[in-house]
Each structure stands twice: as structure tokens, then as C-alpha cells.
Protein backbone atom coordinates (compact mmCIF):
# COMPACT_ATOMS: atom_id res chain seq x y z
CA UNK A 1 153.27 120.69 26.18
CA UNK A 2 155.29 120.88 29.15
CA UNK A 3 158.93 120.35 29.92
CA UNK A 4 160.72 118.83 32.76
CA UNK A 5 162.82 121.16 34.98
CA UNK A 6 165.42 121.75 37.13
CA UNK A 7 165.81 121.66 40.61
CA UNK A 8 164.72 124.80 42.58
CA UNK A 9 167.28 126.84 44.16
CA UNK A 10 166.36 126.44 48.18
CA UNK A 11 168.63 129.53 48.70
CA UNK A 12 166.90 131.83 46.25
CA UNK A 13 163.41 130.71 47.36
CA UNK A 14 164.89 131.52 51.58
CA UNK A 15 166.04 135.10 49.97
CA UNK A 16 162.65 135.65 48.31
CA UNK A 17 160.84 136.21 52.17
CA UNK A 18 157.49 135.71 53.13
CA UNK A 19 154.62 137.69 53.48
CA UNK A 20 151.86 138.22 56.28
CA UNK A 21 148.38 138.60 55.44
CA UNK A 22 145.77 140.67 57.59
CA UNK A 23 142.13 139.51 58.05
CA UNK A 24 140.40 136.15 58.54
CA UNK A 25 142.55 133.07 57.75
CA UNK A 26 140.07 132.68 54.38
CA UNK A 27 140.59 135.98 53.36
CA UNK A 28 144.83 135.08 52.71
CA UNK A 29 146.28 137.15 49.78
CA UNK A 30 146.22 135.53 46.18
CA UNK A 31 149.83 135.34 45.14
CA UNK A 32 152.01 136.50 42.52
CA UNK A 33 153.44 134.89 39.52
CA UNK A 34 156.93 134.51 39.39
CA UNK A 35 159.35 132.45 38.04
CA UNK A 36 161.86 130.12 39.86
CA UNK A 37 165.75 131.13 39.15
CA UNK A 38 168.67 128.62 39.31
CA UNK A 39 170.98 127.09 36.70
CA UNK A 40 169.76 123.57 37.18
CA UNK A 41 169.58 121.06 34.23
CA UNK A 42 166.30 120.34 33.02
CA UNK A 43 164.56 116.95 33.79
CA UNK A 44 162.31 115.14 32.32
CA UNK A 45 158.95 112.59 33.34
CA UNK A 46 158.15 109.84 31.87
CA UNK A 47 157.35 105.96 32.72
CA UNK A 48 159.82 105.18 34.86
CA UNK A 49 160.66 107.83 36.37
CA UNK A 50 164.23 109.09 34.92
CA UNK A 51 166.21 112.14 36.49
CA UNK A 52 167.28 115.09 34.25
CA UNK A 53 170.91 116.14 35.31
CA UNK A 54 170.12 118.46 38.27
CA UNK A 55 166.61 118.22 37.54
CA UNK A 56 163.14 116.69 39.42
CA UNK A 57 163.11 112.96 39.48
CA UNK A 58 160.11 112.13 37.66
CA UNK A 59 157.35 110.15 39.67
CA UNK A 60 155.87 108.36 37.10
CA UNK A 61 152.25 106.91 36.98
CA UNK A 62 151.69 105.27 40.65
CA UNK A 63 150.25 105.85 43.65
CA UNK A 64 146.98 105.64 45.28
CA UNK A 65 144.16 108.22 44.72
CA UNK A 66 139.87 108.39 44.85
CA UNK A 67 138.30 105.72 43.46
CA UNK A 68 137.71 105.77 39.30
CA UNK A 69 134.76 106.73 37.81
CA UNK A 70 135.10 105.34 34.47
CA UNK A 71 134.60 108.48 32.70
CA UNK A 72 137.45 109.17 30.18
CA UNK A 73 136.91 112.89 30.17
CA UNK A 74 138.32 113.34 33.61
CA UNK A 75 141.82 114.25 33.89
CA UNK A 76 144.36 110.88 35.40
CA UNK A 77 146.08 112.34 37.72
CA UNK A 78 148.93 112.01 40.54
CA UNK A 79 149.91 113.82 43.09
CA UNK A 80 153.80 114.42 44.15
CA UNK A 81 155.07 116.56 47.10
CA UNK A 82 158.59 117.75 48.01
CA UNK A 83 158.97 119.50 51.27
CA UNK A 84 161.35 122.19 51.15
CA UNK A 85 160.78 122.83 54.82
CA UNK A 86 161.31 119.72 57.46
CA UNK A 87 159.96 119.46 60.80
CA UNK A 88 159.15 122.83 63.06
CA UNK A 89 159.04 125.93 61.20
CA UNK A 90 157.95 128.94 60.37
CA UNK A 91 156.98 128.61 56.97
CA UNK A 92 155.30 125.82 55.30
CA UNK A 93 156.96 125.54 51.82
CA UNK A 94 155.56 122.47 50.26
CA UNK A 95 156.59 121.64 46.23
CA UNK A 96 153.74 119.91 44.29
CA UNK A 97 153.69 118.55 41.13
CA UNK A 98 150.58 117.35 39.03
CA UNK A 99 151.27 114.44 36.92
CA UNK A 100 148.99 113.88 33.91
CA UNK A 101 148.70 109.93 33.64
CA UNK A 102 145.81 110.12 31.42
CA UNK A 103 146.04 109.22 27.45
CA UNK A 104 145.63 112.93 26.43
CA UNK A 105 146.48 116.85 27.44
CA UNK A 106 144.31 118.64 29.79
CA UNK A 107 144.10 122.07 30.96
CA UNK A 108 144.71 123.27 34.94
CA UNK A 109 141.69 126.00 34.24
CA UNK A 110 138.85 123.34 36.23
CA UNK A 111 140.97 122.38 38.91
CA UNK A 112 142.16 122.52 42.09
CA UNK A 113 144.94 121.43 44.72
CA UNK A 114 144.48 121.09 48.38
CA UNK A 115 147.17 120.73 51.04
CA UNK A 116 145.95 119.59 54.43
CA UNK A 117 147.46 121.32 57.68
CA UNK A 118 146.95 122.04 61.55
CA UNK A 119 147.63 125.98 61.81
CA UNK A 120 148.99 125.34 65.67
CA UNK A 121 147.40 128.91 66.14
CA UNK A 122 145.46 127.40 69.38
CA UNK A 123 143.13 130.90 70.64
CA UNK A 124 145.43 133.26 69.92
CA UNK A 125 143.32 136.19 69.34
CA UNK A 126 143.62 138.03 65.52
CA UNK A 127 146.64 135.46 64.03
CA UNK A 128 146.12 135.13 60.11
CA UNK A 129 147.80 133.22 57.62
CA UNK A 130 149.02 134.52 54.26
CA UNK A 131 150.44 132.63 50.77
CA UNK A 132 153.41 133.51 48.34
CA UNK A 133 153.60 132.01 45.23
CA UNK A 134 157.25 131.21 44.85
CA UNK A 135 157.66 130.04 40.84
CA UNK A 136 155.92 127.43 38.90
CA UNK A 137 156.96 126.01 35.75
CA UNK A 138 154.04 125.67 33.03
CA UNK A 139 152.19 127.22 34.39
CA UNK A 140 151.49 131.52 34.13
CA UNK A 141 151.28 132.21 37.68
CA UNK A 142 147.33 132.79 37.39
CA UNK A 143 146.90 130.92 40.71
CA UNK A 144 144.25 131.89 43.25
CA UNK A 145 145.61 130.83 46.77
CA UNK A 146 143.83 130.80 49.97
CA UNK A 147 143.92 129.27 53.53
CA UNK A 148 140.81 127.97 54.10
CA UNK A 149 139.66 126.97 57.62
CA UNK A 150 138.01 123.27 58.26
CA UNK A 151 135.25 123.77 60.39
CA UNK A 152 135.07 121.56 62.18
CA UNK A 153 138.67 120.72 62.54
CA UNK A 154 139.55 117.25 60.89
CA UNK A 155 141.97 114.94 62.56
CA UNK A 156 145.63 116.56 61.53
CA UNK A 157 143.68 119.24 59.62
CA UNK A 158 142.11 122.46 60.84
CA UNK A 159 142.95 124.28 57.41
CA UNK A 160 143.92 123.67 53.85
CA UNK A 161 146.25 125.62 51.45
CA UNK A 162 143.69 125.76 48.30
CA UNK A 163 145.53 126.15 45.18
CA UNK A 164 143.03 127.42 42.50
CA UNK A 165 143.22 127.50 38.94
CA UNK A 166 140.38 129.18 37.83
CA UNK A 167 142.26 132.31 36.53
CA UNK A 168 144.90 129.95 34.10
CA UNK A 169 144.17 130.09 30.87
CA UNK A 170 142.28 126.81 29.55
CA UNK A 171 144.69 127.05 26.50
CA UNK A 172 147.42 126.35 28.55
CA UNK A 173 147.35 122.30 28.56
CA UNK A 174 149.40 119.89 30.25
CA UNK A 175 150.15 117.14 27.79
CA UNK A 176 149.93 113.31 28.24
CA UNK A 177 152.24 112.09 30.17
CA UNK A 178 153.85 115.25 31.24
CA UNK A 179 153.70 117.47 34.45
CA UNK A 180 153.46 120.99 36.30
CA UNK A 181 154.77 121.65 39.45
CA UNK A 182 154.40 124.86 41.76
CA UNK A 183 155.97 126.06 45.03
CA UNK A 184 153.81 128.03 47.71
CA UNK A 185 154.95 129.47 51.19
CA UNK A 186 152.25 129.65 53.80
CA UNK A 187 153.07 131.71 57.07
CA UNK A 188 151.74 133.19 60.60
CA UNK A 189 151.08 136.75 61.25
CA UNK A 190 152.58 136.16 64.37
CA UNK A 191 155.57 134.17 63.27
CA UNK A 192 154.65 131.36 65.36
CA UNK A 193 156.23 128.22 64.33
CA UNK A 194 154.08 125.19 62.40
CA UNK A 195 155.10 121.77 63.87
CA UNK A 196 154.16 119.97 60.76
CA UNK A 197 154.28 116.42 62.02
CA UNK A 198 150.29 117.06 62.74
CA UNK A 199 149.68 118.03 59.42
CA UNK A 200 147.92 115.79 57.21
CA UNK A 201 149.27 116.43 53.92
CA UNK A 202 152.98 116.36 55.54
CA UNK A 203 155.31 114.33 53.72
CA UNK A 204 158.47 114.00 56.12
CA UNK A 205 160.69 112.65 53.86
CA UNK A 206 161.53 115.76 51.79
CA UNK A 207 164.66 114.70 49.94
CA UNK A 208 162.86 114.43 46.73
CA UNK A 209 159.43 114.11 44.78
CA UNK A 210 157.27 111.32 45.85
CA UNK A 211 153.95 110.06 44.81
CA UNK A 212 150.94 111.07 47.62
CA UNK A 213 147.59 110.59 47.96
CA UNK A 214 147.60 113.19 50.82
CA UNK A 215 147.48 116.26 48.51
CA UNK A 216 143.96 115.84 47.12
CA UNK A 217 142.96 117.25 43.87
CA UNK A 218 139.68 118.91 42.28
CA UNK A 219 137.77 118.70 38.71
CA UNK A 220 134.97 120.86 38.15
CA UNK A 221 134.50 120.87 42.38
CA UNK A 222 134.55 117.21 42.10
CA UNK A 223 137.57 114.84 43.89
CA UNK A 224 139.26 113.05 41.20
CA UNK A 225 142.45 112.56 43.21
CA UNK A 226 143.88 111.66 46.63
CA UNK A 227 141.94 111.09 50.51
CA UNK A 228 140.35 114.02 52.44
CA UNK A 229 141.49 113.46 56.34
């Protein structure tokens, strides 16, 4: 069952760097685990959304997502994004969080996360993108993380950061109600600069979590959560 926590530490995660990747944009590095440092109260979820003294503001149960299919084995889910990095810049740094709204636990092992993005590489000739895993909570860091190109491009989307959970153990559950949240860098071999307000997934606001149905999310291959663009 998983606990609330507190708020990342933007200055630790700036220390902890980013890293470049060789090869073709699909062939960025899987990341490391890692845990987030800070000092931060711990917060907690719930209906309602309460705050944890220095913690996450809960997001509660709402927001928009695929249409239902009825079946109750398939994991209720939200989607909630915190931008850590606002408008131009060289590293994408988007904080997700996966609320369970269903009834019961479920386990991250069948699913997947997708963050829609424009690259803003253009033709420049051998420019890759790589992924660091920054710190999750509830998670063991057994995340598989790739930037996958959209071919053909989709309007405000010519990649996606896939977050894959494949490799978590299916013991590790995320109980009703509750949440897990990650943090993932995405950069340029080139250090070019992302302008972000073409990106799909974008969430401008970045002053705390909110509910989005912009970061989709995967059961078993199948959308259970959130648009495509």
C-alpha cells in the first residue's frame, strides 16, 4: 500500500544532471532507480484532495480519460502532471502521478505511461534523445524508458516519453485509493532547447499536481486512460 509524499527537492533533482544518449531516438537508455532526497513532510491522497505539510496535493478521483469499458478488472485510473520545467528548455522534466480510483489494489507490472512531445530537432542530422529516471516513490525503479518516434508526426507530437513497467514486480500493488508518482528528465544530444508550448502532453501551469487526460495510460497494450493527439 502506498504512502503519500513529500515534495521533491527541484534543487537536488537540477544537481542530479542529465544524460545524453547515442543512437536512434527509440533506442534512448532505460534509466536508473533512484530515490528522491529532501526533508519534505509526507502527504497524503484521498477524496478530496488534502495536502500533507510540504507534501503533493492530492488530485483526487476527477478528470476526463478513454471511454469505460465496463469491465471491473481494469485498473480506474487518473492521470496528474507537475512540470518541473516551464516554457523553453533544455530538459523536459515532467512529474506524473498515477492515481488508483478503482475499488481495489492493482499492480504497475501491465502498464504503461505515455507523455506526448514535439522533439524541435527539425533535420538536424544524428541528434538523439536520452531519459534519467530521477526518483519515484512506490515504486522500485524497475522502469523501462524510451523515446519513441510518431511516425507520422501527430499534431503537437512527433515523439512520446514511454514509461514502461514491465520489469516492476507484479507484487508491488498500488492500493485503492492511493497513488505512485515518478519523475523523468528527457534531453538532446545536442543540447538544443525544447519549446514545450507544442507539446501535447504540456501542462503549463506547473505550480502543482493537476488532473490530465493528456498523459495517456496503457493496460495489457490496451488505452484505459487519457486522449492520444
Amino acid at each position: 500500500m502506498l504512502q503519500g509524499f513529500g515534495i521533491w527537492s527541484l534543487a537536488v533533482m537540477l544537481a542530479a544532471g542529465c544524460s545524453s544518449g547515442s543512437g536512434t531516438p527509440s533506442d534512448a537508455g532505460a534509466g536508473t532507480g533512484g530515490a528522491l532526497a529532501g526533508a519534505a513532510g509526507m502527504g497524503s491522497s484521498g477524496a478530496g484532495g488534502g495536502t500533507g505539510a510540504g507534501g503533493f496535493v492530492g488530485t483526487g478521483g476527477s478528470g476526463g480519460g478513454a471511454a469505460g469499458t465496463g469491465d471491473p478488472n481494469l485498473p480506474l485510473v487518473t492521470m496528474s502532471l507537475w512540470e518541473y520545467a516551464i516554457g523553453p528548455t533544455t530538459q523536459l522534466a515532467p512529474a506524473m502521478q498515477v492515481n488508483n480510483d478503482s475499488g481495489k489494489g492493482f499492480s504497475m507490472h501491465d502498464m504503461e505511461v505515455r507523455y506526448w512531445f514535439t522533439s524541435d530537432i527539425g533535420g538536424a542530422a544524428g541528434v538523439t534523445q536520452s531519459t534519467q529516471f530521477q526518483g519515484s516513490q512506490g515504486l522500485d525503479g524497475a522502469i523501462v524508458m524510451s523515446v519513441v518516434p510518431v511516425i507520422p508526426a501527430r499534431p503537437m507530437a512527433d515523439s512520446y516519453l514511454s514509461l514502461n513497467f514491465s520489469s516492476e514486480p507484479a507484487s508491488v500493488d498500488i492500493g485503492a485509493g492511493s497513488y505512485a508518482n515518478f519523475l523523468v528528465y528527457v534531453t538532446r544530444s545536442d543540447g538544443g532547447t525544447y519549446d514545450q508550448s507544442n507539446d501535447y502532453s504540456y501542462n503549463a501551469s506547473g505550480s502543482a499536481l493537476t488532473v490530465t487526460d493528456r498523459v495517456t495510460v496503457y493496460y495489457k497494450g490496451a488505452l484505459i486512460y487519457g486522449t492520444e493527439p
